[in-house]
N, C-alpha and C. Protein backbone atom coordinates (compact mmCIF):
# COMPACT_ATOMS: atom_id res chain seq x y z
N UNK A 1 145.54 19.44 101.18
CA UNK A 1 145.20 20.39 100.16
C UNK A 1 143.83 20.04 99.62
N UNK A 2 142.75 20.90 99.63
CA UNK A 2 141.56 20.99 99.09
C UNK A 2 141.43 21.57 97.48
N UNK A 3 140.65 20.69 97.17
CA UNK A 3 140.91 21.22 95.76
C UNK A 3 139.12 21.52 95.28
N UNK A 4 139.12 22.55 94.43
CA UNK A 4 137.34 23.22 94.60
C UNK A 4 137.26 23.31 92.91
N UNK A 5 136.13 23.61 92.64
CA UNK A 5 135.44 24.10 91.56
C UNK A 5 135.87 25.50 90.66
N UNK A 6 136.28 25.57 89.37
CA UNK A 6 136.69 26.57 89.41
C UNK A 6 135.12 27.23 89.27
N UNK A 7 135.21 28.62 89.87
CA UNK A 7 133.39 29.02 90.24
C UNK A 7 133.82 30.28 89.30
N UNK A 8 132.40 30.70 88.38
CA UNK A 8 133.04 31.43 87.89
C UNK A 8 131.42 32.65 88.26
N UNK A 9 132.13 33.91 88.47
CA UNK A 9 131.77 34.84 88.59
C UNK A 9 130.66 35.47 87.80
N UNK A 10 129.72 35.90 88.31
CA UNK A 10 128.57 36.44 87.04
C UNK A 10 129.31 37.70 86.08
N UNK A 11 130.55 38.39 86.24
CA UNK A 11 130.47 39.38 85.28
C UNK A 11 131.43 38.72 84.49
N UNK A 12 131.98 37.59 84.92
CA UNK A 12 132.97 36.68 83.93
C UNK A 12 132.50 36.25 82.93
N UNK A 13 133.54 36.57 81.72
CA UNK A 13 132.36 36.11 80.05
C UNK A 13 132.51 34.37 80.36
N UNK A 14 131.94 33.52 79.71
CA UNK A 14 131.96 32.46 79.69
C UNK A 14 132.67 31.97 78.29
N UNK A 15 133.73 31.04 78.34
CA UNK A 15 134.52 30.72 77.38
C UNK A 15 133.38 30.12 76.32
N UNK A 16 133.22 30.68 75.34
CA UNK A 16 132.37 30.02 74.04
C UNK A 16 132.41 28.42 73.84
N UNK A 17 131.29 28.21 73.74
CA UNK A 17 131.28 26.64 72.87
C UNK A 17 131.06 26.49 71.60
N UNK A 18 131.82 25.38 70.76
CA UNK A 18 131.69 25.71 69.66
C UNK A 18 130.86 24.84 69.04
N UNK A 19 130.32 25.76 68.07
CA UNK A 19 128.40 25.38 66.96
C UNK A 19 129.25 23.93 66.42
N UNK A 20 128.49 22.83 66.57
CA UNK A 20 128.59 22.00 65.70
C UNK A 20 128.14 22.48 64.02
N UNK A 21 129.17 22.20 63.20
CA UNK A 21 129.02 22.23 61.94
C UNK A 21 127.93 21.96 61.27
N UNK A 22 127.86 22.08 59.93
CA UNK A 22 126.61 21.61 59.19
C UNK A 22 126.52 20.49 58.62
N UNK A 23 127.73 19.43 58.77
CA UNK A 23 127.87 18.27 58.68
C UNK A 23 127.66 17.30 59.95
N UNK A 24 128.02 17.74 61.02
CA UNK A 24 127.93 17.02 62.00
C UNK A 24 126.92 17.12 62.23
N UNK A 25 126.03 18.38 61.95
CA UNK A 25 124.50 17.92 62.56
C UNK A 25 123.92 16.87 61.57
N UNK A 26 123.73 16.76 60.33
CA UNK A 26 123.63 16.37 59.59
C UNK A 26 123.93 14.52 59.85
N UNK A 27 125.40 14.43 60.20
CA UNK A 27 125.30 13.09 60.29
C UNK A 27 124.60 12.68 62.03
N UNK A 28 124.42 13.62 62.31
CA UNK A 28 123.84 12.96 63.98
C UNK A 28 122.35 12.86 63.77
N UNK A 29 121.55 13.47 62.76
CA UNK A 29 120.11 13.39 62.37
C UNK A 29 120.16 12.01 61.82
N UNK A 30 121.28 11.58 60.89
CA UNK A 30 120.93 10.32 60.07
C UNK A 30 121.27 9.66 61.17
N UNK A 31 122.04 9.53 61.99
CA UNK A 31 122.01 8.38 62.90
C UNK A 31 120.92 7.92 64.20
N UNK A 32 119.93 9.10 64.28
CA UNK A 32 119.03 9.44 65.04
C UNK A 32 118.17 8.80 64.13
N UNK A 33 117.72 9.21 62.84
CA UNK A 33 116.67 8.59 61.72
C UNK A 33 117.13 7.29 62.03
N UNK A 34 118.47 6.71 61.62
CA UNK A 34 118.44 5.17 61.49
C UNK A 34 117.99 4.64 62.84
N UNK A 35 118.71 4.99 63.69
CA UNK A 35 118.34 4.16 65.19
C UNK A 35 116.70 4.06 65.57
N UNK A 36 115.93 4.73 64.72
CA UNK A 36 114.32 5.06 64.86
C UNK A 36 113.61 3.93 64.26
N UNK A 37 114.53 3.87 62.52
CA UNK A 37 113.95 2.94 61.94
C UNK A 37 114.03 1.54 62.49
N UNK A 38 115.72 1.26 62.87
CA UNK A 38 115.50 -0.04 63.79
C UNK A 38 114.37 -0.41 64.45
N UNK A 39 114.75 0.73 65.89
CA UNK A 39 113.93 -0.13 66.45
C UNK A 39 112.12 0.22 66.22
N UNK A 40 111.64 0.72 64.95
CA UNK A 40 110.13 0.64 64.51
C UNK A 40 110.21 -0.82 64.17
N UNK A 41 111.23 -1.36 63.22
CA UNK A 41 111.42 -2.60 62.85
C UNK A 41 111.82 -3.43 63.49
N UNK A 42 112.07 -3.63 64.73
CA UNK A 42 112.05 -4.26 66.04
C UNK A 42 111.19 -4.33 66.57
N UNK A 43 110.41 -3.14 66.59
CA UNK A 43 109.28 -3.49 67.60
C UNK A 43 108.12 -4.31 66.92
N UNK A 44 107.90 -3.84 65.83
CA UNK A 44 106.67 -4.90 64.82
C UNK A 44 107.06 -6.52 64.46
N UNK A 45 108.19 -7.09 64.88
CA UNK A 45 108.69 -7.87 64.91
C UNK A 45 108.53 -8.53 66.06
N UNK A 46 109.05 -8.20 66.92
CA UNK A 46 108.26 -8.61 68.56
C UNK A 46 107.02 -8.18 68.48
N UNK A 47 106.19 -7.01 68.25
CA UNK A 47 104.79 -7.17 68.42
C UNK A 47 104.14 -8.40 67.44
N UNK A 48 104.72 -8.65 66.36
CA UNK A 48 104.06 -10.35 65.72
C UNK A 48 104.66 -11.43 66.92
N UNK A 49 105.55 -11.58 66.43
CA UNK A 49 105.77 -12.54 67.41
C UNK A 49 104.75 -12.77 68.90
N UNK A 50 104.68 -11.95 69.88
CA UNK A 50 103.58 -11.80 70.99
C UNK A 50 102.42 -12.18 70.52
N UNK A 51 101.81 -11.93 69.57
CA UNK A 51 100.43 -12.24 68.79
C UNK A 51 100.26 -13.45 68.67
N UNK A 52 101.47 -14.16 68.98
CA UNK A 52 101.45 -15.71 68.27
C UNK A 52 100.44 -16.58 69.15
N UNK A 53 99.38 -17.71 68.45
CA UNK A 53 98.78 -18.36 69.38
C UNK A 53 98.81 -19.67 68.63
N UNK A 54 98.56 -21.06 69.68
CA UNK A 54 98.42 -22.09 69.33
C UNK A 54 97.87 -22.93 70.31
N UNK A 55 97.50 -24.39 70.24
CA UNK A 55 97.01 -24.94 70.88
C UNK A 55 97.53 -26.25 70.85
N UNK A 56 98.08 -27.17 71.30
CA UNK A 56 98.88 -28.22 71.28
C UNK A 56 97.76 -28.98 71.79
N UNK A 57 97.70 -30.56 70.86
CA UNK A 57 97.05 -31.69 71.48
C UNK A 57 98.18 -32.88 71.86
N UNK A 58 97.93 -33.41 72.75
CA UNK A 58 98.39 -34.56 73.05
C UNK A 58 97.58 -36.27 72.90
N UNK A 59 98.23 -37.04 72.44
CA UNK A 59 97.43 -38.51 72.54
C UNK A 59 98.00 -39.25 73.25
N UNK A 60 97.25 -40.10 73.59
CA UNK A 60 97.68 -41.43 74.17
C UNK A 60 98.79 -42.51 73.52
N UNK A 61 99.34 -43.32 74.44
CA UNK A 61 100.84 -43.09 73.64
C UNK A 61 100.32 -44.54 72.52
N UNK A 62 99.17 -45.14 72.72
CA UNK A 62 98.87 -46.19 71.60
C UNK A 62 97.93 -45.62 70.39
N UNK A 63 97.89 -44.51 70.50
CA UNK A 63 96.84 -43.51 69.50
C UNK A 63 97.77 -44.01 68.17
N UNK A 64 96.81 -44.19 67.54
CA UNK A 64 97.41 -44.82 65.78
C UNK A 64 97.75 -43.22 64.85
N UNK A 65 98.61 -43.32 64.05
CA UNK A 65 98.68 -42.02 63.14
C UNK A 65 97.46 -41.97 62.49
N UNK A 66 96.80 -42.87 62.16
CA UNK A 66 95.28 -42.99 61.33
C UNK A 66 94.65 -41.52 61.51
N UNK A 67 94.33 -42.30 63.16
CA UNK A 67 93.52 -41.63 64.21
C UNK A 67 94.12 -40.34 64.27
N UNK A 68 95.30 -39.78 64.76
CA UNK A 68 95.69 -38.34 64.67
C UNK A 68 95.59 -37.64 63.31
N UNK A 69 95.76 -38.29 62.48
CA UNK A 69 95.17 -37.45 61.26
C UNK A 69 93.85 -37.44 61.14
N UNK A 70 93.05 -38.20 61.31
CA UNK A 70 91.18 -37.95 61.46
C UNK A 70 91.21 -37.03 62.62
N UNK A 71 91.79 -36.70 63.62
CA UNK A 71 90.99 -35.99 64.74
C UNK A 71 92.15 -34.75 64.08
N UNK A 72 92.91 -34.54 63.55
CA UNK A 72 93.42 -33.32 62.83
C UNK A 72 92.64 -32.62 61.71
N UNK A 73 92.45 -33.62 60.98
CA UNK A 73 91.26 -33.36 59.87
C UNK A 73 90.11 -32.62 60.61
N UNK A 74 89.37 -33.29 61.34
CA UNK A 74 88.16 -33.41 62.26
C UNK A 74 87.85 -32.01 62.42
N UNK A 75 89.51 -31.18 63.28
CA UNK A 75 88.61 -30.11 63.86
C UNK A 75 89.75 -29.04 63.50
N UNK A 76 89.99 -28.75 61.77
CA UNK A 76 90.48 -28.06 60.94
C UNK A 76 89.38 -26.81 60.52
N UNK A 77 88.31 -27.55 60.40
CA UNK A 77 87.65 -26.24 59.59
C UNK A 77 86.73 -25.15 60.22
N UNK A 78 87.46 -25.06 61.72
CA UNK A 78 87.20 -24.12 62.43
C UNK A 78 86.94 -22.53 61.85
N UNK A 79 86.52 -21.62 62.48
CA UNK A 79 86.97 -20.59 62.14
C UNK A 79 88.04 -20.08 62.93
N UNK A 80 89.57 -19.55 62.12
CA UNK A 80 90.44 -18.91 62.97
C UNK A 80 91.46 -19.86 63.19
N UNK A 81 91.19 -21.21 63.13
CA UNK A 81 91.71 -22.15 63.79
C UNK A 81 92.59 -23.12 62.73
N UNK A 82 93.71 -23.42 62.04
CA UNK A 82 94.17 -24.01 61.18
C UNK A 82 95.57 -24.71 62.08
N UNK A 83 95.69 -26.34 61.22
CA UNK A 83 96.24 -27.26 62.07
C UNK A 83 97.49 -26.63 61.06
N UNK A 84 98.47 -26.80 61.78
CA UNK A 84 99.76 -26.46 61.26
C UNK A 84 100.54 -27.26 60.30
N UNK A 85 101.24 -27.07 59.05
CA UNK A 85 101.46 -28.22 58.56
C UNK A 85 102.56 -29.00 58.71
N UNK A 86 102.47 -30.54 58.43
CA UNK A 86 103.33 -31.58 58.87
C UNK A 86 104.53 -31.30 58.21
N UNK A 87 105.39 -31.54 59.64
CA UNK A 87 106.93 -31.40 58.87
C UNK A 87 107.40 -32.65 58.05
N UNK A 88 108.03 -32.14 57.27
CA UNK A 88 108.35 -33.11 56.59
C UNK A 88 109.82 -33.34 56.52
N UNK A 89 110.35 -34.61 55.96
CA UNK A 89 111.89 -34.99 56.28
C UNK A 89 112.34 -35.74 57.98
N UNK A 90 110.87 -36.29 58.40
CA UNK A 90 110.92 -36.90 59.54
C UNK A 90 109.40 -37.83 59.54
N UNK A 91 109.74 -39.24 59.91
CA UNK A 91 108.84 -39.92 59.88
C UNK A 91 107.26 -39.33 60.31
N UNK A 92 106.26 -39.87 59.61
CA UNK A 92 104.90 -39.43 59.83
C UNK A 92 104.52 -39.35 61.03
N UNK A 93 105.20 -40.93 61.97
CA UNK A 93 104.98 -40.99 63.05
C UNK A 93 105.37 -39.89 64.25
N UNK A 94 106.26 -39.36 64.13
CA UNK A 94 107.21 -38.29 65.07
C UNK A 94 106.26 -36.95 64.42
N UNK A 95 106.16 -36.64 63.19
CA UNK A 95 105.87 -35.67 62.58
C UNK A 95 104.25 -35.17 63.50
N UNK A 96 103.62 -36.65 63.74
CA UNK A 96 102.68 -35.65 64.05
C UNK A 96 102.03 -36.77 65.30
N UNK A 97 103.30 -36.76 66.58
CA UNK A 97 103.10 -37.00 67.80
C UNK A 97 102.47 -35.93 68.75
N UNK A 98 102.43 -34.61 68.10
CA UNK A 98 101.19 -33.43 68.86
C UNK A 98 101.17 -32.84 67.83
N UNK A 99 99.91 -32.62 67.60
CA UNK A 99 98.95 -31.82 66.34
C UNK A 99 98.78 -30.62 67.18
N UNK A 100 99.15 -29.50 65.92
CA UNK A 100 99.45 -28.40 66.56
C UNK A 100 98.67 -27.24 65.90
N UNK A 101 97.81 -26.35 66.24
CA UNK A 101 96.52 -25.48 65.65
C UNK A 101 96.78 -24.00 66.02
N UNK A 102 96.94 -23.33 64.79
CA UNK A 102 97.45 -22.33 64.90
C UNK A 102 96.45 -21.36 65.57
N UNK A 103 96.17 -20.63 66.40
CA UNK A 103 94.79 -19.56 66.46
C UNK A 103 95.15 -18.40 66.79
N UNK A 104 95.75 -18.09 65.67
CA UNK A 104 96.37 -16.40 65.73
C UNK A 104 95.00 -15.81 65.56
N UNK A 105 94.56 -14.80 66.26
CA UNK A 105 93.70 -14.09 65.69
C UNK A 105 92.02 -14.42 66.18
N UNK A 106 92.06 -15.88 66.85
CA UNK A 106 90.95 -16.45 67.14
C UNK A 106 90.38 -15.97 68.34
N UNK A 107 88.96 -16.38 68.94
CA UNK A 107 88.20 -15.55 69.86
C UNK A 107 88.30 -16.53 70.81
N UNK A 108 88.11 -16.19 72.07
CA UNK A 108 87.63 -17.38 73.41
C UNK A 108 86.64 -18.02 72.40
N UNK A 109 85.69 -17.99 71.80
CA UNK A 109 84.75 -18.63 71.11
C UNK A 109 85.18 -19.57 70.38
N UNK A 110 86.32 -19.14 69.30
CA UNK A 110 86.90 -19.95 68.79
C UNK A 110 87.58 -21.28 69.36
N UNK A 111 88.01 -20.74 70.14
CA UNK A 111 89.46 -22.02 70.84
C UNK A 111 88.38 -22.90 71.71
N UNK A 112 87.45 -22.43 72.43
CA UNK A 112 86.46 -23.20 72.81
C UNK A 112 85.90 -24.37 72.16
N UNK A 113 85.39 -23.94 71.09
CA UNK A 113 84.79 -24.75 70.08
C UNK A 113 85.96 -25.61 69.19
N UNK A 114 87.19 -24.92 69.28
CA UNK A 114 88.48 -26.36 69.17
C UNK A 114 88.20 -27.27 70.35
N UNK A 115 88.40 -26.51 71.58
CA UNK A 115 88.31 -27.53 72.57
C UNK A 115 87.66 -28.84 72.58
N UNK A 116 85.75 -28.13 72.26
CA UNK A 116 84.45 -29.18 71.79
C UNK A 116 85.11 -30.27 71.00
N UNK A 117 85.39 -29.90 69.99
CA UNK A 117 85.76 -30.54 68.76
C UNK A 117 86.71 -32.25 69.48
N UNK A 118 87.76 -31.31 69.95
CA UNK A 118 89.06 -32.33 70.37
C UNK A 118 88.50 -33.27 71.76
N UNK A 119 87.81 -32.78 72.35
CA UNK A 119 86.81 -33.72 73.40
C UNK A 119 86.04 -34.77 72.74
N UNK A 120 85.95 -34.50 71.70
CA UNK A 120 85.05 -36.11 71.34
C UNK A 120 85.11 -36.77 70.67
N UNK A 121 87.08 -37.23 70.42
CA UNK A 121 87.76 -38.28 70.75
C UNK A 121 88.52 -38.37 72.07
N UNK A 122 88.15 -40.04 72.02
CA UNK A 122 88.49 -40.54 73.00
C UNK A 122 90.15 -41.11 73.51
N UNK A 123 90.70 -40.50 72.21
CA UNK A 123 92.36 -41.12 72.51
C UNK A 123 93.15 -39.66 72.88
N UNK A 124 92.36 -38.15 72.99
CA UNK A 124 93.13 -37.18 73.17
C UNK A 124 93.12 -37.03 74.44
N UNK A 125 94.43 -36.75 74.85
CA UNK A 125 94.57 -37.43 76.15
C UNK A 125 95.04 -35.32 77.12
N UNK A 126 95.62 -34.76 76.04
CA UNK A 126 95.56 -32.96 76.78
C UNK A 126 95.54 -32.34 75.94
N UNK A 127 95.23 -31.18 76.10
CA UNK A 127 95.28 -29.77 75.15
C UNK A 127 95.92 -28.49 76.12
N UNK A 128 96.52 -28.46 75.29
CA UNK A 128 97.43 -27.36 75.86
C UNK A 128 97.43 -25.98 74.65
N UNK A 129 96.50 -25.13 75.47
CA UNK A 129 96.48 -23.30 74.21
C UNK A 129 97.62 -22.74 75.05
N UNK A 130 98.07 -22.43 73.78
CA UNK A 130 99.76 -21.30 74.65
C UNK A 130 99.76 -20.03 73.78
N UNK A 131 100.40 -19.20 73.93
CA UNK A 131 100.76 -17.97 73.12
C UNK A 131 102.06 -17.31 73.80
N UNK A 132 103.17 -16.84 72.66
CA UNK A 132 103.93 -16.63 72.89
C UNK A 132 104.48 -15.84 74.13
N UNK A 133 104.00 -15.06 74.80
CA UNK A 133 104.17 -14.85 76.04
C UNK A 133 104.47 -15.56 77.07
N UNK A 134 103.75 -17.15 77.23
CA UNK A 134 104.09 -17.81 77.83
C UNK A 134 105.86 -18.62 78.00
N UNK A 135 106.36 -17.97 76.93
CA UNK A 135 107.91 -18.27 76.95
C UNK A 135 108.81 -17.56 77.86
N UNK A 136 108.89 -17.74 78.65
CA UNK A 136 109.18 -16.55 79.86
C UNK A 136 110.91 -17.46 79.66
């Protein structure tokens, strides 16, 4: 047994559908508005986030805290470029085993001239610029 479509004929009326109310449209607009606002407020949330930039230094593992706070100091008053601040509620030492420089917003020019800066000491041993993208 084959079983088909019921096909319906062009002079056949077509059974009516019925008008959604003036409430139901009503609540399907607000749920359309809200789901909009989400995700506007999702997306500017991830679009900061993506924006994010930084630059991680590394030292040598006999580099004194002295010394990482002078070469933190050192190459702070960049433009664009601000060292992140030390956490606190964990020894000085751990706190600031990579000095970390925020450069949201900064130019190849900028991070360059961090670079300069962090090249001339002799106990920084890498620099690593990342931005959030790189979190794959």
């Amino acid at each position: 047994m084959e079983l088909l479509r019921r096909v319906v004929s062009p002079g056949e009326p077509r059974s009516p559908r019925p008008r959604p109310t003036a409430r139901a449209r009503v609540l399907a607009l607000g749920v359309a508005a809200g789901v909009c606002c989400l995700a506007a407020s999702g997306c500017s949330s991830f679009d900061k986030a993506l924006g994010q930039q930084q630059v991680d230094v590394y030292f040598n593992t006999n580099t004194t805290v002295a010394y990482k706070m002078h070469v933190r100091a050192a190459c702070n008053n960049l433009p664009n470029v601000k060292a992140e601040p030390i956490a606190t509620g964990v020894p000085l030492a751990s706190a600031i085993d990579i000095v970390v420089y925020n450069t949201d917003g900064a130019s190849l020019v900028d991070t360059t001239r961090l670079e300069e800066c962090l090249n001339k000491f002799s106990q920084v041993e890498g620099i690593n610029p990342t931005d959030s993208s790189d979190d794959s």
